[in-house]
Protein backbone atom coordinates (compact mmCIF):
# COMPACT_ATOMS: atom_id res chain seq x y z
CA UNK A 1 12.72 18.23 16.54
CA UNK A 2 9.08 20.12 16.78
CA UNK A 3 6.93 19.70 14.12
CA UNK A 4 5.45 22.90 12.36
CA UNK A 5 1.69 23.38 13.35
CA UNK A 6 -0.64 21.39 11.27
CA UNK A 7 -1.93 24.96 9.32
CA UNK A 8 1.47 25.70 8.14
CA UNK A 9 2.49 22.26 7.13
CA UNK A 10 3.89 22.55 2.88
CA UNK A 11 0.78 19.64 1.83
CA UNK A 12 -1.73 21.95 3.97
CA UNK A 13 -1.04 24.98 2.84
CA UNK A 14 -0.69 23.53 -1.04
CA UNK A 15 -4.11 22.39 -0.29
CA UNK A 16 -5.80 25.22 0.58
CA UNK A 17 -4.76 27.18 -2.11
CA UNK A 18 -5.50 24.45 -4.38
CA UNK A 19 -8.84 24.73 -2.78
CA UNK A 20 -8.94 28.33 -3.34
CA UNK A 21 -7.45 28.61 -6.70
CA UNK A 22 -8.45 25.96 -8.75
CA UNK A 23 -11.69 24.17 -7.11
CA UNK A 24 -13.57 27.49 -6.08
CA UNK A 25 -11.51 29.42 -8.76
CA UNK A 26 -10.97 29.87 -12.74
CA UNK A 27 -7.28 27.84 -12.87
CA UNK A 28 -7.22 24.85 -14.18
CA UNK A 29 -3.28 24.15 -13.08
CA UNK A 30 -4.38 24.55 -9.30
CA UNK A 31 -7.22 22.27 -10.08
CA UNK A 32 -5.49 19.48 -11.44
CA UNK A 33 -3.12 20.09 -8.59
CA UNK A 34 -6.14 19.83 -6.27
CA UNK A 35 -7.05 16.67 -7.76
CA UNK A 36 -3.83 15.04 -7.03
CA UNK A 37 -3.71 15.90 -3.56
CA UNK A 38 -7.37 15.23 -3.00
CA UNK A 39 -7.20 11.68 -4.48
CA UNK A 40 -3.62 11.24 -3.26
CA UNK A 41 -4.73 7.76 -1.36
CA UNK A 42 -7.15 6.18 -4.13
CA UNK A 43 -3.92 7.13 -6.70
CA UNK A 44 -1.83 5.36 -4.38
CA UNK A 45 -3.98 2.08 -4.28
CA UNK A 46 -4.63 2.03 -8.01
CA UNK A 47 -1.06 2.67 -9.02
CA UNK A 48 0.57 1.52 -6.27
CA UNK A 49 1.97 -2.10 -5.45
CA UNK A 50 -0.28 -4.48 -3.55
CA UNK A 51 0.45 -7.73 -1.75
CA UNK A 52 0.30 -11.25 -3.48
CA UNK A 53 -1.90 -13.49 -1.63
CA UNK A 54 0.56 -16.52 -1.59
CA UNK A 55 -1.19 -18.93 0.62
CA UNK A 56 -4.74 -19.68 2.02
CA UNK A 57 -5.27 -22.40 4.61
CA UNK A 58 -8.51 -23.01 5.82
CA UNK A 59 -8.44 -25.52 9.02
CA UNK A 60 -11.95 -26.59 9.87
CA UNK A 61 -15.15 -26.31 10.64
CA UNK A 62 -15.38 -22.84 13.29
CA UNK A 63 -11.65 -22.34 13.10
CA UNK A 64 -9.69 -19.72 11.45
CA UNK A 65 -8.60 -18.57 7.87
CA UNK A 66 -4.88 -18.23 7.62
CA UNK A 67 -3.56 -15.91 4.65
CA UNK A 68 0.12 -15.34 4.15
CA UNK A 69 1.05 -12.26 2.09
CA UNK A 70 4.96 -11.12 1.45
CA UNK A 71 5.71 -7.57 0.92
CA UNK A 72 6.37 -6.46 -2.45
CA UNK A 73 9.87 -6.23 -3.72
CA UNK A 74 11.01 -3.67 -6.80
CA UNK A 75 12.29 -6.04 -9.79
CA UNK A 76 15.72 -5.08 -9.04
CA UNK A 77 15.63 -5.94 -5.36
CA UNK A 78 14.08 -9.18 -6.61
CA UNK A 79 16.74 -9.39 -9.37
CA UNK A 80 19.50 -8.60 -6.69
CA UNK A 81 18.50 -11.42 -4.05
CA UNK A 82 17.32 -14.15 -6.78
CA UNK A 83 13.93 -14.38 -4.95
CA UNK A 84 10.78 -15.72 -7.28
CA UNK A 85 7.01 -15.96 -6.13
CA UNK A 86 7.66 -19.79 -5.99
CA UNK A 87 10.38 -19.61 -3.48
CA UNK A 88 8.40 -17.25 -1.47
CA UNK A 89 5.21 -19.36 -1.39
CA UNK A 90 7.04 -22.68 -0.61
CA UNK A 91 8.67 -20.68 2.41
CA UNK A 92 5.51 -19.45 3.71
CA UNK A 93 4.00 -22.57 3.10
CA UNK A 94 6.78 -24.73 5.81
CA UNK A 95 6.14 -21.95 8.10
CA UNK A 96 2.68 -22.21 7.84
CA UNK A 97 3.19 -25.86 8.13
CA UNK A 98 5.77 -25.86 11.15
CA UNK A 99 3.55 -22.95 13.24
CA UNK A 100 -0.37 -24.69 13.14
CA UNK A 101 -0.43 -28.45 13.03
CA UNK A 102 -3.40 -30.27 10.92
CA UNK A 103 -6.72 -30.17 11.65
């Protein structure tokens, strides 16, 4: 299926008239809406889930900095499969273990 030209795109055209209305003009409901879609990505990162850092292996002097991360899971996905941080970590620990032998 063909896209719709970038100009005429629902978030584009939202924008520019948030643009128009609200930045460069008197509403305040078109500027908060500017806001939002403006700051759409920092909102994201503040707000949104990041990944846990569950394991950092450092294996000598000039070599690399391994960092294993999981993806993070809603409560009820985590309630649904039984999965807790310490079951993740000691799984990303073996493979950790079983893919880069000791320095």
């Amino acid at each position: 299926m063909a896209q719709a030209p970038v100009l005429l795109r629902p978030k584009y055209l939202l924008r520019r008239r948030a643009l128009r209305l609200g930045v460069f003009g008197p509403s305040r409901v078109w500027r908060l809406v500017a806001f939002v879609i403006i700051f759409e990505n920092g909102l994201r990162k503040f707000f949104g889930k990041q990944p846990d850092k569950l394991f950092v292996r450092s294996v000598g002097v000039g070599r690399i900095l391994t960092v294993a991360a999981y993806a993070p899971m809603t409560r009820r996905e985590r309630r649904k499969t039984g999965t807790t941080k310490a079951s993740l970590e000691s799984a990303a620990r073996a493979d950790l273990a079983s893919a880069q032998p000791d320095s």
